[in-house]
Structures are given as structure tokens and as C-alpha cells.
N, C-alpha and C. Protein backbone atom coordinates (compact mmCIF):
# COMPACT_ATOMS: atom_id res chain seq x y z
N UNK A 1 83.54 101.35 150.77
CA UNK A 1 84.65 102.04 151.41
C UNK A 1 84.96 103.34 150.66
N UNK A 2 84.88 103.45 149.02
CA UNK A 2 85.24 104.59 148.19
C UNK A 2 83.99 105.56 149.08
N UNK A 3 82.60 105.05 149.34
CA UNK A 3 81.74 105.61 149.20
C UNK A 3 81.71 106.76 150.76
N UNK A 4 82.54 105.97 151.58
CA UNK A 4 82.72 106.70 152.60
C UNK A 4 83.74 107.43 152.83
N UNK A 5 85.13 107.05 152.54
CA UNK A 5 86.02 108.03 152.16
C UNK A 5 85.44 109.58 151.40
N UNK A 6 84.93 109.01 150.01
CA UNK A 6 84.24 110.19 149.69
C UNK A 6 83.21 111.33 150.35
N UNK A 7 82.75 110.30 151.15
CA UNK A 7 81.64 111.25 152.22
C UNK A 7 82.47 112.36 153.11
N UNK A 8 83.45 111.36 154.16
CA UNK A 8 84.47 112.26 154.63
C UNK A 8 84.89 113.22 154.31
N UNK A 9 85.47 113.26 152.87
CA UNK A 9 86.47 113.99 152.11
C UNK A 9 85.58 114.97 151.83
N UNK A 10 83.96 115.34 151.77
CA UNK A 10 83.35 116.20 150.99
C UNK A 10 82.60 116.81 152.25
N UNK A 11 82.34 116.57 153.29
CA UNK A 11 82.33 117.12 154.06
C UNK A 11 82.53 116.85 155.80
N UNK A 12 83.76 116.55 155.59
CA UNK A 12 84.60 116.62 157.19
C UNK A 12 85.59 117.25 156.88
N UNK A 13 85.75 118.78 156.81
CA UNK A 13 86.29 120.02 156.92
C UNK A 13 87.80 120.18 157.26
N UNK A 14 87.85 119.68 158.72
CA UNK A 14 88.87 119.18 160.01
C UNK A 14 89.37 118.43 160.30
N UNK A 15 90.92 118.35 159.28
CA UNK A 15 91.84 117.34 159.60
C UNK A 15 92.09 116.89 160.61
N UNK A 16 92.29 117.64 161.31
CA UNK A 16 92.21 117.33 163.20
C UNK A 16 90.94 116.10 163.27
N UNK A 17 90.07 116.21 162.99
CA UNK A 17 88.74 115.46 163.64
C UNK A 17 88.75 114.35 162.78
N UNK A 18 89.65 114.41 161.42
CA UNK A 18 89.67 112.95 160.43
C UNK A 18 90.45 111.95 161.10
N UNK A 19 91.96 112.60 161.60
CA UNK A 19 93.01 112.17 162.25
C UNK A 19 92.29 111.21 163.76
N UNK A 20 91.76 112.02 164.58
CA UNK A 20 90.63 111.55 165.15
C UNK A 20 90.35 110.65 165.08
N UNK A 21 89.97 110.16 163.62
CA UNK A 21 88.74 109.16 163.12
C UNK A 21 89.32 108.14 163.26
N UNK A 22 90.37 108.30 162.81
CA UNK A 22 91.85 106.75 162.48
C UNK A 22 92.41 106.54 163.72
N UNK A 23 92.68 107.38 164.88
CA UNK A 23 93.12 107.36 165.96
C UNK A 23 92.28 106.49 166.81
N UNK A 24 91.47 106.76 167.03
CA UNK A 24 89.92 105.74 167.66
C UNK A 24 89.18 104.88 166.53
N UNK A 25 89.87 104.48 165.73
CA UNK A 25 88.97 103.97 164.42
C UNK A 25 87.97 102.93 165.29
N UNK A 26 88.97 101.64 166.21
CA UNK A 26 88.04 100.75 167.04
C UNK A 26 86.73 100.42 166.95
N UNK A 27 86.87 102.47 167.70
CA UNK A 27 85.32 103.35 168.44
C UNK A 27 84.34 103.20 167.24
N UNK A 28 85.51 104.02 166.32
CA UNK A 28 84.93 105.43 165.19
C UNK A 28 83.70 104.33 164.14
N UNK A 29 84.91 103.76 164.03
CA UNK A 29 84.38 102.46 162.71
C UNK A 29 83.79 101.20 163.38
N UNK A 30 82.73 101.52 163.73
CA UNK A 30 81.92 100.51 164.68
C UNK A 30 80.92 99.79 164.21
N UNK A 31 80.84 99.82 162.27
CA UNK A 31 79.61 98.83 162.08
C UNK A 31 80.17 98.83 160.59
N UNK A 32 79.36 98.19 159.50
CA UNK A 32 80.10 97.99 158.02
C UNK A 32 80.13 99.39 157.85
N UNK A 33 80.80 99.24 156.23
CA UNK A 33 81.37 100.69 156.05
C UNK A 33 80.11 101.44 155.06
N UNK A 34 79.30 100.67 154.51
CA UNK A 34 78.01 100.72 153.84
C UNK A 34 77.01 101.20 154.93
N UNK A 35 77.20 101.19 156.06
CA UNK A 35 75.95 101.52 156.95
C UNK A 35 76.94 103.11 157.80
N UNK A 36 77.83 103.62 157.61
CA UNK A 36 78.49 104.53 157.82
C UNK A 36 78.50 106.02 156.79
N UNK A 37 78.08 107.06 157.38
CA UNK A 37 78.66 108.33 156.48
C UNK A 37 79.25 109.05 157.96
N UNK A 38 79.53 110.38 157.20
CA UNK A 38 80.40 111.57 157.97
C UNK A 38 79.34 111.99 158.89
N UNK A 39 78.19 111.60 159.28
CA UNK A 39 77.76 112.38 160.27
C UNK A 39 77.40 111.02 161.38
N UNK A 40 77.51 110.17 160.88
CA UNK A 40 77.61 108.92 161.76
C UNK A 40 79.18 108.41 162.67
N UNK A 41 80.30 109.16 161.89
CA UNK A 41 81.24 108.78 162.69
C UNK A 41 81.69 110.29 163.55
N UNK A 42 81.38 111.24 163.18
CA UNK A 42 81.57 112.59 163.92
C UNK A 42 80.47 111.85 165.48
N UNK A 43 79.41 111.56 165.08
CA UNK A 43 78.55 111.24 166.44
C UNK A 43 79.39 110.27 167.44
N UNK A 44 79.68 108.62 166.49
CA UNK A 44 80.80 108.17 167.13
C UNK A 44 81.82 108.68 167.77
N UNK A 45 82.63 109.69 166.96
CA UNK A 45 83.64 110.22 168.10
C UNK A 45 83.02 110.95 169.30
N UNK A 46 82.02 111.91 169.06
CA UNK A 46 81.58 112.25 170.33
C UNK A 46 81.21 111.89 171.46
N UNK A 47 80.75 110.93 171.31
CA UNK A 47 79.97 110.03 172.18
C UNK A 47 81.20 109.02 172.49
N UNK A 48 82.42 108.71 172.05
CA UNK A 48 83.45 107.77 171.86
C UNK A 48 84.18 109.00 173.40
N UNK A 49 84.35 109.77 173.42
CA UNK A 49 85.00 110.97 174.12
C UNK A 49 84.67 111.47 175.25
N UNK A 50 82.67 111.34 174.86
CA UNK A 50 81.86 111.60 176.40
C UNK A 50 82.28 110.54 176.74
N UNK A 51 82.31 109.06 176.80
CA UNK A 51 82.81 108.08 177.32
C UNK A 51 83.82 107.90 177.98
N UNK A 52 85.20 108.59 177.54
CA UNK A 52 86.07 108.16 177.89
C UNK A 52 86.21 109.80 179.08
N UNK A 53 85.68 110.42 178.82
CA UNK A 53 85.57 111.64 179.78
C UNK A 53 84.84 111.48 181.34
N UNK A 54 84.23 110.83 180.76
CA UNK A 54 83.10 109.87 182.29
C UNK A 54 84.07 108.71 182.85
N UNK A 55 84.68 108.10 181.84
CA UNK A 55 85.68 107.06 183.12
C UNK A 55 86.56 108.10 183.38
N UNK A 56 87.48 109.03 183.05
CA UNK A 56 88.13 109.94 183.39
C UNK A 56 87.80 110.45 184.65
N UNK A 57 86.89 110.94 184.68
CA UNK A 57 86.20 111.82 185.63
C UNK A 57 86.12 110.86 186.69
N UNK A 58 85.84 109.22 186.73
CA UNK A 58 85.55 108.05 187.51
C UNK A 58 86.98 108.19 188.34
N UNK A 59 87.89 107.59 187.13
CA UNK A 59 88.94 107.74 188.02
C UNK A 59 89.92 108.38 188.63
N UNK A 60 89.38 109.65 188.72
CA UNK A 60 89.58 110.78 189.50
C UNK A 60 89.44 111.10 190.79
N UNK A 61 87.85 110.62 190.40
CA UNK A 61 87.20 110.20 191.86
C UNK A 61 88.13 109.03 192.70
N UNK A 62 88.05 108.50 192.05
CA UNK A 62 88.63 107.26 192.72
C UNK A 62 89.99 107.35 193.48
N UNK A 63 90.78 108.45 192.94
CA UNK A 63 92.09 109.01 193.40
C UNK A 63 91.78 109.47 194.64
N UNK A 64 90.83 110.91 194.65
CA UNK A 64 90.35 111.54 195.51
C UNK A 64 89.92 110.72 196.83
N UNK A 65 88.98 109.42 196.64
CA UNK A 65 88.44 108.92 197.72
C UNK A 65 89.73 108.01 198.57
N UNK A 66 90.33 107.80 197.43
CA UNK A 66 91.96 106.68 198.08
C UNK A 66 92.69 108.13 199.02
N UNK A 67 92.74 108.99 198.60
CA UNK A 67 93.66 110.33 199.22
C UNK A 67 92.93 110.20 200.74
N UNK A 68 91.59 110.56 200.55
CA UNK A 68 90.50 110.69 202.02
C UNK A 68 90.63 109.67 202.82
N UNK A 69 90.51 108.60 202.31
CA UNK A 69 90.52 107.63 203.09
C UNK A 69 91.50 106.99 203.89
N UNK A 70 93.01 107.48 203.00
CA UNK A 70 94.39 107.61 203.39
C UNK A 70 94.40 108.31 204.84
N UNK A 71 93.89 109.69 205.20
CA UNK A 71 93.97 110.30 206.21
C UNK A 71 92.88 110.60 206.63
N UNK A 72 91.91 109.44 206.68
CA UNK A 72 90.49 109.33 207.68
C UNK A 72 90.98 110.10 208.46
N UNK A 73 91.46 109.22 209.32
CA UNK A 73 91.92 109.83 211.07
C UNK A 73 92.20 111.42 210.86
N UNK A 74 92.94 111.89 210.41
CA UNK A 74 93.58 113.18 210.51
C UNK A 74 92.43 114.24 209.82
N UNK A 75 91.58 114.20 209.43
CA UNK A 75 90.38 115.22 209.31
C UNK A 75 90.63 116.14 207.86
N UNK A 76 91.31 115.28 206.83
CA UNK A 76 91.73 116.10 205.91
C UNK A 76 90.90 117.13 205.22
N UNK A 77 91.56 118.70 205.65
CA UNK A 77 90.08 119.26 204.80
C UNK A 77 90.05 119.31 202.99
N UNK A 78 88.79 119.67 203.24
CA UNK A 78 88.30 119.14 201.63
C UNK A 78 89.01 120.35 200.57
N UNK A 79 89.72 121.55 200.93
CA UNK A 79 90.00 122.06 200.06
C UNK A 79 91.72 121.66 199.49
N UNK A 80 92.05 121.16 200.71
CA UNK A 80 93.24 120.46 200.92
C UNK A 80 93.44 119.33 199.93
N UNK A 81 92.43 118.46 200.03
CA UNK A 81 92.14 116.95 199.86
C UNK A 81 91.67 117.59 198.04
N UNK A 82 91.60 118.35 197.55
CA UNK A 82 91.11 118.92 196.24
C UNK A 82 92.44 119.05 195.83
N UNK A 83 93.28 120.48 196.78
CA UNK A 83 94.02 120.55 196.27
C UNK A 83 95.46 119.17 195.48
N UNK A 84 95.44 118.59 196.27
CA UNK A 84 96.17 117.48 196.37
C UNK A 84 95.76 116.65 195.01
N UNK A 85 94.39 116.51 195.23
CA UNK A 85 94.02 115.66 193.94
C UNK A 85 94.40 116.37 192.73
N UNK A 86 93.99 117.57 192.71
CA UNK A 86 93.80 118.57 191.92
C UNK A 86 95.74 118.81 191.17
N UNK A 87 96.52 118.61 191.63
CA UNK A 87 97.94 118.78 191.64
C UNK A 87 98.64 117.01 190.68
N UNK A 88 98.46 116.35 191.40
CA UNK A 88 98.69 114.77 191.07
C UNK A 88 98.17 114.23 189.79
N UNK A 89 96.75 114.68 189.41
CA UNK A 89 96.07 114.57 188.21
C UNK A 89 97.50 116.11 187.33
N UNK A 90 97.32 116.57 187.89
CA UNK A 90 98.30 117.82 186.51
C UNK A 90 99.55 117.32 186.50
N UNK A 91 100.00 116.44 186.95
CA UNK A 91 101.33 116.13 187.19
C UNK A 91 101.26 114.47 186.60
N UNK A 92 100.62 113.65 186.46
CA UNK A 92 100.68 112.59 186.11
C UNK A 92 99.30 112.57 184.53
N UNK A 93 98.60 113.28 184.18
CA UNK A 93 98.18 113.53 182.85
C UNK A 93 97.04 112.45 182.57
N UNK A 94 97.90 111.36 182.22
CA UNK A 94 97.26 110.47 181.27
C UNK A 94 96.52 109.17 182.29
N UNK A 95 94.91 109.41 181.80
CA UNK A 95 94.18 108.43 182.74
C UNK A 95 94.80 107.34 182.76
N UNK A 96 95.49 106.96 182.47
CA UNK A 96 96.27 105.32 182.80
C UNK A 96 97.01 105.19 183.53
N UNK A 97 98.03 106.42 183.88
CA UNK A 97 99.20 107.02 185.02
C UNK A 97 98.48 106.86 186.19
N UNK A 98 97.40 107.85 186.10
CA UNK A 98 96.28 107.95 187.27
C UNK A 98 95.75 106.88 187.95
N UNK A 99 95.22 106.00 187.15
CA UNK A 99 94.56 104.79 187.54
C UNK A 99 95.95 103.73 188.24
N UNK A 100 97.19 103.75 187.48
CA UNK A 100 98.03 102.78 187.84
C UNK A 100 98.22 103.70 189.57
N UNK A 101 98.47 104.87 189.96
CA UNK A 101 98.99 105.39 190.74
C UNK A 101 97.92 104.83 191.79
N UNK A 102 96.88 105.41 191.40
CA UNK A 102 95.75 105.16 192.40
C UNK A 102 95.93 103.73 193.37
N UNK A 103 96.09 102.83 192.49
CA UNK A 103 96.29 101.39 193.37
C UNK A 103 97.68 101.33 193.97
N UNK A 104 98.71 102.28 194.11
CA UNK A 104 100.17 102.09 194.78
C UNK A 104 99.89 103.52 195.37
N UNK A 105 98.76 104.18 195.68
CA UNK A 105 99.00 105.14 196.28
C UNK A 105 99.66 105.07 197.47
N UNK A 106 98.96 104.18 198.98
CA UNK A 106 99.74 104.85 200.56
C UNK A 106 101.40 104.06 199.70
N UNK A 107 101.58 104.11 199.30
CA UNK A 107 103.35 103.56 198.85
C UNK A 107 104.27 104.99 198.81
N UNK A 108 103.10 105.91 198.17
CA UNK A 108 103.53 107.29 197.78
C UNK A 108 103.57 108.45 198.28
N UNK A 109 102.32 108.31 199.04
CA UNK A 109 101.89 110.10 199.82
C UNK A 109 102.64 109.73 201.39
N UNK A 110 103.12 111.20 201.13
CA UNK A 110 103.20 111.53 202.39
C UNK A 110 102.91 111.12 204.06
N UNK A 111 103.41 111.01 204.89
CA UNK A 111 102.40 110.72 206.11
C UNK A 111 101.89 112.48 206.38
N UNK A 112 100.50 112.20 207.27
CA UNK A 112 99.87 113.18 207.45
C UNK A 112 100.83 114.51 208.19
N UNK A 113 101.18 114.27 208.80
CA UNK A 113 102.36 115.50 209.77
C UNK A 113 103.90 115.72 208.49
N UNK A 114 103.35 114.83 207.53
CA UNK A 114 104.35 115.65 206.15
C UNK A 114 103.68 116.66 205.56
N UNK A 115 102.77 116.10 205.59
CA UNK A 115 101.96 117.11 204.22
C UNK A 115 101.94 118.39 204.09
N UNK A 116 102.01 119.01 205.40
CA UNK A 116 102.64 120.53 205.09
C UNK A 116 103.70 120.75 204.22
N UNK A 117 104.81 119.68 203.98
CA UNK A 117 105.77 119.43 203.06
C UNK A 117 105.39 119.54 201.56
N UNK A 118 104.55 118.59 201.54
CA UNK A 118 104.06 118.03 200.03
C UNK A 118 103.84 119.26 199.27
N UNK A 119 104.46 119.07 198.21
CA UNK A 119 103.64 120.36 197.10
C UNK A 119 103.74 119.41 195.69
N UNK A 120 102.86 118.76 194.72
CA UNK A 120 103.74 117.94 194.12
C UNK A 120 103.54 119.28 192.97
């Protein structure tokens, strides 16, 4: 453990990216601490981030297709159906908001002859 602390400390530069380390440790610290240096957990976080950027991106989609599918019938166009997504994601942030919303969405939107209304 001294041996990796020390690794860190001598070259991981970026408190930001140490803070990081402890924040996702879970991820970060994913095997003994003897089989770990500073360029093994910098990879971890990256790859810890592409991960969580790809379910991100998943359930985004997943917003988007619940929105479409909401107003099959009504022909929603796609820049519309962007915008909308595109607004709800900036307004609710955190993939967990998103994902919870997604499953109570028709609870929430608009009916279609509102939506000229809607601006969220």
C-alpha cells in the first residue's frame, strides 16, 4: 500500500484525477494493491468513465425512444423529438434522474396538441 501511495504521489501530478481515484475507488482499486501502480489506475479510471459514458449515452437513448413512441401517432419530427430530449437531459443532469424519469415519463409530457406549449 506505502508502495502505491508512493507511486501516485511521484507521479500523478492532478489532484483532480487522485480525488477521482478515491471517488470511484470500487472501479479504480480493482485488484491487490501489489499488482497496482499510477498508470494502472489512471487506465482504470478511463475506461471506468468510457463505461459509464456508454450507459449514459444508453440511457438517453432510451429517453428519446420513450418520447417517440409517446407520440407515434402524431408524426413527431425528429428535430423536435431532439429538441425535447435534448432540453430534459439539461434540465434533469444526473443519469439516475434520467433513467428514474424515463420509466414515469407519459405521467409527465405533455399531450401532443400541448407541445407547442412545452419549453422545459
Amino acid at each position: 500500500m506505502v508502495h502505491l501511495a508512493t507511486e501516485i504521489f511521484n507521479n500523478v501530478k492532478d489532484p483532480g484525477m487522485v480525488d477521482q481515484f478515491f471517488k470511484y475507488k470500487s472501479q479504480i482499486f480493482n485488484a491487490p494493491f501489489n499488482q497496482l501502480n499510477a498508470e494502472k489506475l489512471r487506465e482504470n479510471l478511463r475506461l471506468y468513465k468510457q463505461r459509464k459514458n456508454v450507459e449514459r449515452l444508453k440511457i438517453i437513448q432510451t429517453l428519446k425512444d420513450r418520447i417517440e413512441n409517446l407520440y407515434i401517432d402524431e408524426k413527431l419530427k425528429p428535430e423536435k423529438l431532439q429538441e425535447y430530449t435534448e432540453a430534459l437531459v439539461r434540465v434533469m443532469k444526473f443519469t439516475s434522474v434520467i433513467q428514474a424519469f424515463t420509466l414515469e415519463l407519459p405521467r409527465f409530457m405533455p399531450k401532443y396538441n400541448e407541445l407547442k406549449h412545452f419549453n422545459a
